[in-house]
PDB file of N, CA and C in Angstrom:
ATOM      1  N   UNK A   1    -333.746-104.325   0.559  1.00  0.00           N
ATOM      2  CA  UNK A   1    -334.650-105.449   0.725  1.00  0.00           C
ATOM      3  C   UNK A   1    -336.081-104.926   0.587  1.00  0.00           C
ATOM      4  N   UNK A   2    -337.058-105.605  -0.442  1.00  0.00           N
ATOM      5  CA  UNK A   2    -338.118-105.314  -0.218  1.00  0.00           C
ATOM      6  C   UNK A   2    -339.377-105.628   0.434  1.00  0.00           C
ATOM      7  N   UNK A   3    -340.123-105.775   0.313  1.00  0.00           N
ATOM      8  CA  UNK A   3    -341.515-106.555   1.519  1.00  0.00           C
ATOM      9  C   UNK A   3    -341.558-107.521   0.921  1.00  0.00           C
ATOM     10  N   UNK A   4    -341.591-108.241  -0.114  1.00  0.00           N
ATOM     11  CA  UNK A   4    -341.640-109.963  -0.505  1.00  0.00           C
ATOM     12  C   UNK A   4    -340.337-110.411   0.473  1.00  0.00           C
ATOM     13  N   UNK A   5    -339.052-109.648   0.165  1.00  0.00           N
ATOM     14  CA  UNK A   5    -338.086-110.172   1.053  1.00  0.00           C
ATOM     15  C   UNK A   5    -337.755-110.227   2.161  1.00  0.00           C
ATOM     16  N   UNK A   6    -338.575-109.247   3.385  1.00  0.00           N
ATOM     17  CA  UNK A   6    -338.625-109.029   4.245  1.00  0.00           C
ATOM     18  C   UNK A   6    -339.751-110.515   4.693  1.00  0.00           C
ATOM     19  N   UNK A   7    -340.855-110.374   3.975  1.00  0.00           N
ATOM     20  CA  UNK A   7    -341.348-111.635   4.948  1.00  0.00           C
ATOM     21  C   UNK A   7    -341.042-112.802   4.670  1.00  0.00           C
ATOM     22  N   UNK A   8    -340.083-113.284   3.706  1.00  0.00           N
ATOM     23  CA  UNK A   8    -339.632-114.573   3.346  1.00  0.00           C
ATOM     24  C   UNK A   8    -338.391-114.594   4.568  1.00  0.00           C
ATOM     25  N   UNK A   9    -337.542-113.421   5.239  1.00  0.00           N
ATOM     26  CA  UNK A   9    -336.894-113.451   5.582  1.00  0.00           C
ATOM     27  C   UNK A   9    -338.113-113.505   7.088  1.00  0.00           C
ATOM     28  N   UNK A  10    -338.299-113.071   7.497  1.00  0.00           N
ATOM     29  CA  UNK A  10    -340.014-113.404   8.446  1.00  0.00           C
ATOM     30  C   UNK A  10    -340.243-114.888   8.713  1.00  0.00           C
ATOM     31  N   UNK A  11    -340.997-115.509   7.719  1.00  0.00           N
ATOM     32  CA  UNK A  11    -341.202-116.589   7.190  1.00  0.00           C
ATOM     33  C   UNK A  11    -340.271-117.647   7.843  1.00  0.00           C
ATOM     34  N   UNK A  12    -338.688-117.478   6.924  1.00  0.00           N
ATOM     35  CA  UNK A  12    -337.649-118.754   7.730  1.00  0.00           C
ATOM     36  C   UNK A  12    -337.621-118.753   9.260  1.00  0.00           C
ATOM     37  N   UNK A  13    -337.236-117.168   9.663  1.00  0.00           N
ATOM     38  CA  UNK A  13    -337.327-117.000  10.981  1.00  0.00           C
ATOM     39  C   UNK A  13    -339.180-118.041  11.922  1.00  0.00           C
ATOM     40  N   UNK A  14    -339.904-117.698  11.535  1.00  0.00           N
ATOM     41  CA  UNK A  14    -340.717-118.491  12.329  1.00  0.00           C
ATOM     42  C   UNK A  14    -340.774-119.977  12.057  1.00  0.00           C
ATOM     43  N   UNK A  15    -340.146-120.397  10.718  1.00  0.00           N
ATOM     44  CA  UNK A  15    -340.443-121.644  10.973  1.00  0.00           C
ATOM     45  C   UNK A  15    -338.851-122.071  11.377  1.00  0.00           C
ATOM     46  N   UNK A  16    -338.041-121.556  11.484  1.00  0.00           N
ATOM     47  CA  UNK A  16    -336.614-122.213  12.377  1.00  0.00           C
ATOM     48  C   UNK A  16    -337.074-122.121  14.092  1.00  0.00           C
ATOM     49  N   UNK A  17    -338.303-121.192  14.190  1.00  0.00           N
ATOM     50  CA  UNK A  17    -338.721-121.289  15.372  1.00  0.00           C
ATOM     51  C   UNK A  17    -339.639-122.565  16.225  1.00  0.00           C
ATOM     52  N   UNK A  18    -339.966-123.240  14.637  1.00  0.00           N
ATOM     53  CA  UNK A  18    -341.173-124.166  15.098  1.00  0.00           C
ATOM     54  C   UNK A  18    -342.562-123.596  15.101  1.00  0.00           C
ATOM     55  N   UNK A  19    -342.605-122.455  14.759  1.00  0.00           N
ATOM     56  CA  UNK A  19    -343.838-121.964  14.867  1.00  0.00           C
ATOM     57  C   UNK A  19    -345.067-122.009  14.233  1.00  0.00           C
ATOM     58  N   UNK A  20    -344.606-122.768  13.011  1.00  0.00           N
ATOM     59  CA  UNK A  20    -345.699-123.125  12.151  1.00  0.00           C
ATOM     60  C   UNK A  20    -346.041-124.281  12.350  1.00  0.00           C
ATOM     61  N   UNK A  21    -345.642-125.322  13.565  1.00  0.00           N
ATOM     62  CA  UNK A  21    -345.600-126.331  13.835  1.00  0.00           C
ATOM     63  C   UNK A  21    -347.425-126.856  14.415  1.00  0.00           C
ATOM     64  N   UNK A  22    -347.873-127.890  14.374  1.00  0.00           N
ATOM     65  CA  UNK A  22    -349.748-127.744  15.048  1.00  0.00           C
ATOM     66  C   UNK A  22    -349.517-127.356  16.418  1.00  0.00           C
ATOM     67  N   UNK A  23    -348.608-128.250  16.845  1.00  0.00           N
ATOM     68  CA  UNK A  23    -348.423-128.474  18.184  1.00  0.00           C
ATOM     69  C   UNK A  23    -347.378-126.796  19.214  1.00  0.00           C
ATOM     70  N   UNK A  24    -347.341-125.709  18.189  1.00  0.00           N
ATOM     71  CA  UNK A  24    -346.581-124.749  18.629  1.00  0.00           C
ATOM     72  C   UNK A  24    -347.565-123.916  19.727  1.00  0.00           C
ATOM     73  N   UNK A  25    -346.200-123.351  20.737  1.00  0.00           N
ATOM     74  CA  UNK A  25    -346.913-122.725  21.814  1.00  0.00           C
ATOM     75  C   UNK A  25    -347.643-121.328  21.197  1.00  0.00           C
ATOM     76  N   UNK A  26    -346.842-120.788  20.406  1.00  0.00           N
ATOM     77  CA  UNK A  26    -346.974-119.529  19.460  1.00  0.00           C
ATOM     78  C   UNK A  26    -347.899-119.846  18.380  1.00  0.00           C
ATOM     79  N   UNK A  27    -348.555-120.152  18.552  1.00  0.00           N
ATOM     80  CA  UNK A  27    -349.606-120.787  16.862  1.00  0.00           C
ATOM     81  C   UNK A  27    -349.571-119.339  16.132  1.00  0.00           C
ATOM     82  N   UNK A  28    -349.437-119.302  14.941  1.00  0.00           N
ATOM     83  CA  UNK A  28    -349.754-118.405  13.910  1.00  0.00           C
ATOM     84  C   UNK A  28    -350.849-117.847  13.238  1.00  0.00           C
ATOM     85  N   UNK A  29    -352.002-117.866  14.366  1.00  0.00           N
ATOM     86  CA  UNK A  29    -353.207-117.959  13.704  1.00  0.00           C
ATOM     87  C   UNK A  29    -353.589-115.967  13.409  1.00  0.00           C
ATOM     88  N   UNK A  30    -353.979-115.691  12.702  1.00  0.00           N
ATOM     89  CA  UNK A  30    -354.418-114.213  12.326  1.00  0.00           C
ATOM     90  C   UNK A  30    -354.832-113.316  13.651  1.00  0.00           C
ATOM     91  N   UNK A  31    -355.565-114.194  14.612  1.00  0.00           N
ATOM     92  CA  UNK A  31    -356.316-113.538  15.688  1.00  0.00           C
ATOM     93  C   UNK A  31    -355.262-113.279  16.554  1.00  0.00           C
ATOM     94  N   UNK A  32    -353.912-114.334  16.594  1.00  0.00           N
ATOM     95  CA  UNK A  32    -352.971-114.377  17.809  1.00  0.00           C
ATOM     96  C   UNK A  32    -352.014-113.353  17.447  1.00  0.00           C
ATOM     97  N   UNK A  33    -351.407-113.426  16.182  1.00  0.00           N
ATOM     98  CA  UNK A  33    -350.796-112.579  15.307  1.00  0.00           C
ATOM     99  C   UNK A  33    -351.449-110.857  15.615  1.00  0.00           C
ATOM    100  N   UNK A  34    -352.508-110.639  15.097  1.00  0.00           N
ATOM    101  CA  UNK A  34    -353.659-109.284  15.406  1.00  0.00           C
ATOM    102  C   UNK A  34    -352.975-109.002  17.111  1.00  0.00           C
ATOM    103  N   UNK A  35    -353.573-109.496  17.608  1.00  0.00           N
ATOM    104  CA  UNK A  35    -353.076-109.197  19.098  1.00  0.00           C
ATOM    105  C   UNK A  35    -351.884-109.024  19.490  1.00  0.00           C
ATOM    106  N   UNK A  36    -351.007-109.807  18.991  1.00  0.00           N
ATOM    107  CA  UNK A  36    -349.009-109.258  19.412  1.00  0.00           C
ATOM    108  C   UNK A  36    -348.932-108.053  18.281  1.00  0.00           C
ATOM    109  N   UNK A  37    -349.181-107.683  17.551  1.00  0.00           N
ATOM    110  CA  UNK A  37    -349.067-106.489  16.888  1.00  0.00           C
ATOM    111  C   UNK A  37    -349.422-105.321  17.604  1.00  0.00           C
ATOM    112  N   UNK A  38    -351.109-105.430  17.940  1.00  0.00           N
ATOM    113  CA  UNK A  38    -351.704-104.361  19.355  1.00  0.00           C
ATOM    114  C   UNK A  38    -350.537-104.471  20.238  1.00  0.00           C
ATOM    115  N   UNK A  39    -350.126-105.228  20.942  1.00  0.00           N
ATOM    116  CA  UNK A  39    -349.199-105.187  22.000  1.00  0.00           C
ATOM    117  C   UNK A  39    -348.026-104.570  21.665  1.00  0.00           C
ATOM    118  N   UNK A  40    -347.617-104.569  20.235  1.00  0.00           N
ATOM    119  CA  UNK A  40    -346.424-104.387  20.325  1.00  0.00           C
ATOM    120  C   UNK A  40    -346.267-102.994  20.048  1.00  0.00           C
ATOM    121  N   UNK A  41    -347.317-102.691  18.841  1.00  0.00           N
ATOM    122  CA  UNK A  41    -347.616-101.169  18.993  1.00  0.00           C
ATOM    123  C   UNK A  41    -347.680-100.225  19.816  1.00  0.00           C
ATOM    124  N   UNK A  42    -348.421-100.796  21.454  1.00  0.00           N
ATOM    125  CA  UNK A  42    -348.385-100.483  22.738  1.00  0.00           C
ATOM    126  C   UNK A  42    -347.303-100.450  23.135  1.00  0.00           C
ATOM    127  N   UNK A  43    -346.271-100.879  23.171  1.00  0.00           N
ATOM    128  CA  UNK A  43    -344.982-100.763  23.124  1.00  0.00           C
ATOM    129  C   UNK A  43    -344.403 -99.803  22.903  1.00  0.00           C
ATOM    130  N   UNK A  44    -344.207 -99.228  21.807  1.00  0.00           N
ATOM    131  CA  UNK A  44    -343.840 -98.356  21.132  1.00  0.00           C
ATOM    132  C   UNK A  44    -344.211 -96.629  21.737  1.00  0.00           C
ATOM    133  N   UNK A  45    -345.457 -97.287  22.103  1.00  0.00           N
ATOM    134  CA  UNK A  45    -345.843 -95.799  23.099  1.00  0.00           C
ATOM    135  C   UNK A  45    -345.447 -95.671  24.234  1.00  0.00           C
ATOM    136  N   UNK A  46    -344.664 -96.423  25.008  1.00  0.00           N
ATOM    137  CA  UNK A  46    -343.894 -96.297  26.114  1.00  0.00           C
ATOM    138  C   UNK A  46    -343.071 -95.677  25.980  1.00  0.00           C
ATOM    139  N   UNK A  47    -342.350 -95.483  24.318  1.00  0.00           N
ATOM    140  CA  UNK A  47    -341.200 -94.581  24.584  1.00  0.00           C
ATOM    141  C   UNK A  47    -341.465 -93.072  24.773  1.00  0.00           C
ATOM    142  N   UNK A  48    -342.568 -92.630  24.501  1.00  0.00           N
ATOM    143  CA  UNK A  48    -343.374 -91.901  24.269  1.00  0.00           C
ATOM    144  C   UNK A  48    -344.058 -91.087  25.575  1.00  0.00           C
ATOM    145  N   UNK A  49    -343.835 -92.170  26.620  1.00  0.00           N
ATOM    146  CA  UNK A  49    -345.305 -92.287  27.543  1.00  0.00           C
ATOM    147  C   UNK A  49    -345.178 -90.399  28.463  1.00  0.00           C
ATOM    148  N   UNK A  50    -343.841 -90.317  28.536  1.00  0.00           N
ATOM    149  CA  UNK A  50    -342.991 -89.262  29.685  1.00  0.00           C
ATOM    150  C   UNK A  50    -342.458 -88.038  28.867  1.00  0.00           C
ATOM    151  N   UNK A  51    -342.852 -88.204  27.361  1.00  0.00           N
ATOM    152  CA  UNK A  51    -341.959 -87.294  27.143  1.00  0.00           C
ATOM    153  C   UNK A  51    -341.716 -87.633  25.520  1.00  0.00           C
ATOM    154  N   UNK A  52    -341.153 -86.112  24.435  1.00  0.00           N
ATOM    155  CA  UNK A  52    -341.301 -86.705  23.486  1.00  0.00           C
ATOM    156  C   UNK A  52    -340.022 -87.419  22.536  1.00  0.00           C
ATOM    157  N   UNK A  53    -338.948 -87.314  23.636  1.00  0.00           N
ATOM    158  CA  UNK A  53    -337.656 -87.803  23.472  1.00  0.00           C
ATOM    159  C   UNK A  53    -337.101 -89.608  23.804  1.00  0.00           C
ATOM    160  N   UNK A  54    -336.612 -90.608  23.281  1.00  0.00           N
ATOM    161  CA  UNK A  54    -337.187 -91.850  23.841  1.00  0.00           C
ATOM    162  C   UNK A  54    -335.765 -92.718  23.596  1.00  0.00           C
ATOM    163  N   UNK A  55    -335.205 -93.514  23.928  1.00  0.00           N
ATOM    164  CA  UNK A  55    -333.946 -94.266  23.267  1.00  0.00           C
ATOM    165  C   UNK A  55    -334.428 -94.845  21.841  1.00  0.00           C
ATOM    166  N   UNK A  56    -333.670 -94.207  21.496  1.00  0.00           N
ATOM    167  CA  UNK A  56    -333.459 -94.417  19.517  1.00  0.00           C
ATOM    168  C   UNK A  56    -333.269 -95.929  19.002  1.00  0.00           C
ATOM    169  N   UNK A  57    -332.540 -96.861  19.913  1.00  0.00           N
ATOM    170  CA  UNK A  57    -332.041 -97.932  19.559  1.00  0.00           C
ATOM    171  C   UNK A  57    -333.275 -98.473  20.419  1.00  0.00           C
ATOM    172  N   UNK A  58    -333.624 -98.578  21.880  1.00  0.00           N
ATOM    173  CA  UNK A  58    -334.804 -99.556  21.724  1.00  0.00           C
ATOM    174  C   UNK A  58    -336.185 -99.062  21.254  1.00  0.00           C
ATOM    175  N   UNK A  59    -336.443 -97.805  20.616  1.00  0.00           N
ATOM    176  CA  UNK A  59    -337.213 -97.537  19.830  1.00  0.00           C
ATOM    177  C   UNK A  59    -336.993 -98.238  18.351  1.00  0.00           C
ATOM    178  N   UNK A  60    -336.566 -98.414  18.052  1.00  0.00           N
ATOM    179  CA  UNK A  60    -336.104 -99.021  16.626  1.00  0.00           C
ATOM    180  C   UNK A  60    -336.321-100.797  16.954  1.00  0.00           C
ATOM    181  N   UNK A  61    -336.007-100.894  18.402  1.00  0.00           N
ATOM    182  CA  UNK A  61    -336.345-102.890  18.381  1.00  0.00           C
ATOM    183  C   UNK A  61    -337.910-102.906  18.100  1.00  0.00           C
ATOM    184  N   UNK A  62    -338.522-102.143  18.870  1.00  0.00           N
ATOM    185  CA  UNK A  62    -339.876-101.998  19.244  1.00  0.00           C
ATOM    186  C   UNK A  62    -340.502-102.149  17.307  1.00  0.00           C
ATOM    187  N   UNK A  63    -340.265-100.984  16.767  1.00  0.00           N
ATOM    188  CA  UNK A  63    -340.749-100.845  15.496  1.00  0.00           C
ATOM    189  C   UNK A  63    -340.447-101.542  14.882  1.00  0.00           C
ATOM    190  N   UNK A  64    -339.327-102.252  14.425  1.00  0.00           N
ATOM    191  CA  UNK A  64    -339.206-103.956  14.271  1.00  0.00           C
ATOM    192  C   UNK A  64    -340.236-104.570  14.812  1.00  0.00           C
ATOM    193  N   UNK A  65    -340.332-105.122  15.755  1.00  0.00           N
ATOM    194  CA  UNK A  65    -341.470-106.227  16.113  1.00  0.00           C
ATOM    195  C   UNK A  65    -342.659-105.789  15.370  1.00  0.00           C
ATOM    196  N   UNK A  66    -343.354-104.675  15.476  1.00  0.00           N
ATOM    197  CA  UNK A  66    -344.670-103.956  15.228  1.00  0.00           C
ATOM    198  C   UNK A  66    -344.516-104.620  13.380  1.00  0.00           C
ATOM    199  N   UNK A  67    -343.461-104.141  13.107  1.00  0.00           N
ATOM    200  CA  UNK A  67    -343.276-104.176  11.069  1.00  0.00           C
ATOM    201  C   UNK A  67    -343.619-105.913  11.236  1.00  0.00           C
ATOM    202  N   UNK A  68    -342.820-106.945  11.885  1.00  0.00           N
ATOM    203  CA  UNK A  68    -342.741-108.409  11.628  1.00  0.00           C
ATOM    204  C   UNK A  68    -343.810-108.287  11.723  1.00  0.00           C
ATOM    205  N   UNK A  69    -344.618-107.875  12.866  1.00  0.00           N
ATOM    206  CA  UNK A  69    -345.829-109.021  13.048  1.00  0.00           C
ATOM    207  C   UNK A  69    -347.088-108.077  12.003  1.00  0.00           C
ATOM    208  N   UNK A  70    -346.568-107.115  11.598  1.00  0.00           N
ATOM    209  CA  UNK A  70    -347.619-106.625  10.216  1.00  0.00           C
ATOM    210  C   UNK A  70    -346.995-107.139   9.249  1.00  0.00           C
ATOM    211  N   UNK A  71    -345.933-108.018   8.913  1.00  0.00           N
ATOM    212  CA  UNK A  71    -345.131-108.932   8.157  1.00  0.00           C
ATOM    213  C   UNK A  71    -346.404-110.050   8.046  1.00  0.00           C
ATOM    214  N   UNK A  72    -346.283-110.632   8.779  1.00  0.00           N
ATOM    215  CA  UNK A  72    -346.831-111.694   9.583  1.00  0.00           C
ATOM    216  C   UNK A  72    -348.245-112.160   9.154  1.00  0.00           C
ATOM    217  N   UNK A  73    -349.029-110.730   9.679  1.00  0.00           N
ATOM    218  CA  UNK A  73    -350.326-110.797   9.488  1.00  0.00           C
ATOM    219  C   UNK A  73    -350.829-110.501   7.967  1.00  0.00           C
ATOM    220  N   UNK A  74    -350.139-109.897   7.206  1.00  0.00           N
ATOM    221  CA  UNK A  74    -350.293-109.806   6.028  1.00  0.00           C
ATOM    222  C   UNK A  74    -350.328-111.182   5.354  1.00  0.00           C
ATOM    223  N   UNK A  75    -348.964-111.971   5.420  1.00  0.00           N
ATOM    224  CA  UNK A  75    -348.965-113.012   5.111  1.00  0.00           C
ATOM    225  C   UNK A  75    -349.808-113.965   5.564  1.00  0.00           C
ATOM    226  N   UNK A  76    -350.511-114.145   6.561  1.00  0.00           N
ATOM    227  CA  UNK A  76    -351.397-115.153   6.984  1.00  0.00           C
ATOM    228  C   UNK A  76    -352.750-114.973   6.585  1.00  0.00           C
ATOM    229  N   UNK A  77    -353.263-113.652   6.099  1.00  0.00           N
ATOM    230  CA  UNK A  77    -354.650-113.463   5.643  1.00  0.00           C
ATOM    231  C   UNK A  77    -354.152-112.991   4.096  1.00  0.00           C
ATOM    232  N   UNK A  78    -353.347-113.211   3.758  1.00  0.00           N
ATOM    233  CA  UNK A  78    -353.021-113.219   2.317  1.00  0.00           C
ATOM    234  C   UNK A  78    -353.253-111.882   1.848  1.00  0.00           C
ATOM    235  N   UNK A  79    -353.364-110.987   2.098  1.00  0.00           N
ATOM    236  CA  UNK A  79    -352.921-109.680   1.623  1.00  0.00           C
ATOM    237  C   UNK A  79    -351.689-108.950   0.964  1.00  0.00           C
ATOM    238  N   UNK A  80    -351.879-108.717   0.161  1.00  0.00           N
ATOM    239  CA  UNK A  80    -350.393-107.971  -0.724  1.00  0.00           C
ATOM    240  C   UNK A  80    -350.065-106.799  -0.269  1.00  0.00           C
ATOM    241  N   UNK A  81    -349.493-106.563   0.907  1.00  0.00           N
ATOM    242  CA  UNK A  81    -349.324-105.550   1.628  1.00  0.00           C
ATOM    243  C   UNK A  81    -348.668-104.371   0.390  1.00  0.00           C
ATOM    244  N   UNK A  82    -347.688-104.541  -0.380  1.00  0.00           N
ATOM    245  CA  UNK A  82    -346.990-103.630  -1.118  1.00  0.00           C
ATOM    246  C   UNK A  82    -348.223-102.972  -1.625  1.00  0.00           C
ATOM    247  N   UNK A  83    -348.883-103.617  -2.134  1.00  0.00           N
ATOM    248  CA  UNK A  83    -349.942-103.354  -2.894  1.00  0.00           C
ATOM    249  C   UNK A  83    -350.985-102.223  -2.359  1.00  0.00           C
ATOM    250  N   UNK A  84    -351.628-103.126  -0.835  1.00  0.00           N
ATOM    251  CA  UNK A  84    -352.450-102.419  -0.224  1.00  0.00           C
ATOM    252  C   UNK A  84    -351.913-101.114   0.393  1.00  0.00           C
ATOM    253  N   UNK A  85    -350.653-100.619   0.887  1.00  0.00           N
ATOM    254  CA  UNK A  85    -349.999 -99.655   1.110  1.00  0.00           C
ATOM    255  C   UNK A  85    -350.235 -98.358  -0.377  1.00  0.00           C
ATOM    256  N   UNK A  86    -349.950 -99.200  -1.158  1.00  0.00           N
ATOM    257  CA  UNK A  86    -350.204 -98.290  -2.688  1.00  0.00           C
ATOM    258  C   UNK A  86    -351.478 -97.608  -2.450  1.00  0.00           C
ATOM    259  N   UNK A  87    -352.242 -98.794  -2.343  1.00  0.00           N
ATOM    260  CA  UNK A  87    -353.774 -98.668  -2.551  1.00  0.00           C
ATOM    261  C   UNK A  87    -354.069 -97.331  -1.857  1.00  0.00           C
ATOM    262  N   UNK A  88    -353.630 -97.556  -0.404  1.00  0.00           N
ATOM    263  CA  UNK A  88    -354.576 -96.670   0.871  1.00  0.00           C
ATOM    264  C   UNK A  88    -353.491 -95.335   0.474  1.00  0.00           C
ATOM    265  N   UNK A  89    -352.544 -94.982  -0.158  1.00  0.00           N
ATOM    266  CA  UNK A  89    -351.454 -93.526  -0.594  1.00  0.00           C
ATOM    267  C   UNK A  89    -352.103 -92.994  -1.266  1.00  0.00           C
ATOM    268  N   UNK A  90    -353.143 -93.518  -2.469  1.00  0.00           N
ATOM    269  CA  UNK A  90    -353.590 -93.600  -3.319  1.00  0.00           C
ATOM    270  C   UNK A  90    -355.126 -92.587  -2.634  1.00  0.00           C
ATOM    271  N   UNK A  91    -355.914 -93.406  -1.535  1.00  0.00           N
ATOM    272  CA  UNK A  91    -356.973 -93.286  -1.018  1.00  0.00           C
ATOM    273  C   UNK A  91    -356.833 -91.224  -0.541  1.00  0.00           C
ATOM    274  N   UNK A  92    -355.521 -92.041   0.534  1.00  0.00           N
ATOM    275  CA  UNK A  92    -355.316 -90.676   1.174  1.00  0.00           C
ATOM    276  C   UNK A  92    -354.891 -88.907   0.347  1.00  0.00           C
ATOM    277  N   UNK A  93    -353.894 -89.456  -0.858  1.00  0.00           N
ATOM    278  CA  UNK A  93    -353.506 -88.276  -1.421  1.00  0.00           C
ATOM    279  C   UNK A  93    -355.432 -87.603  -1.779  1.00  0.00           C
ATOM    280  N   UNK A  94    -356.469 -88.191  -2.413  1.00  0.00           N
ATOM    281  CA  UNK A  94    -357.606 -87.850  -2.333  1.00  0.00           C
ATOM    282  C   UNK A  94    -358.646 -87.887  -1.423  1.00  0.00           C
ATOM    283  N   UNK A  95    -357.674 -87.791  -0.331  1.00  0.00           N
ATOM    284  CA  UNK A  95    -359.250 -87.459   1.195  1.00  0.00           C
ATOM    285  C   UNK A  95    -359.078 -86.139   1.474  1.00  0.00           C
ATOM    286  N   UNK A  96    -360.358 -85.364   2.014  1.00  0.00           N
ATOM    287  CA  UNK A  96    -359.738 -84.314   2.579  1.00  0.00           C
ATOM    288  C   UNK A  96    -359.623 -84.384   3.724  1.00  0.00           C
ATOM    289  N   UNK A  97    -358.805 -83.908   4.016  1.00  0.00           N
ATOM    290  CA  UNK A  97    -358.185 -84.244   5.427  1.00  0.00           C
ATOM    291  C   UNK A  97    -358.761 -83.129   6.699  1.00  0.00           C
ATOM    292  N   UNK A  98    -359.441 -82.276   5.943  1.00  0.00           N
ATOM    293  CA  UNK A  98    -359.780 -81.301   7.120  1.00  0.00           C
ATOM    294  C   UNK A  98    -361.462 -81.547   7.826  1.00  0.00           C
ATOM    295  N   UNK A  99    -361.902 -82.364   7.404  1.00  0.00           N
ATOM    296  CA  UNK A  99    -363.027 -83.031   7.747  1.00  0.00           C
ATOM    297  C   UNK A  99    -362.796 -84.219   8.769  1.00  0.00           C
ATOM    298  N   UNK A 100    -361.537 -84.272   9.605  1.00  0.00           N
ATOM    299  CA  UNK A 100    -361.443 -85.458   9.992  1.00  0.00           C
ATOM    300  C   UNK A 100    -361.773 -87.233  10.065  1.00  0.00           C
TER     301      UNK A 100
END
């Protein structure tokens, strides 16, 4: 599956949720979206928090959520994520990296 298919598969999921709905508790707006991503990312460092060993399987739910809602946010500010991923591989293979 690739990232067009991943957020179409994204996509049904929120609107079988109602979420694209005006009246939704979850509104989809970029700013609300931005923020459950921070959170969820934060997340992710809990497995982290004690040690550098962590459960594999709810490490893997965690990084799910983090990917949807960069699913998510891509799609709502219209960004071609495949693309921009290229872009910034692109950036990095030519930074130097020892300059922080």
């Amino acid at each position: 599956m690739d990232i067009q298919e991943l957020t179409a598969a994204m996509n049904r999921f929120v609107e079988a949720m109602g979420w694209y709905g005006e009246d939704s508790p979850c509104v989809q707006t970029p700013r609300n979206i931005a923020i459950s991503l921070s959170l969820e990312a934060s997340e992710v460092l809990e497995h982290f928090q004690w040690g550098e060993r962590g459960d594999s399987d709810a490490l893997a739910e965690e990084l799910a959520d983090v990917a949807l809602y960069l699913l998510q946010l891509a799609y709502l500010t219209g960004v071609d994520l495949e693309q921009a991923i290229l872009d910034k591989l692109e950036v990095n293979y030519g930074r130097d990296w020892t300059e922080g």
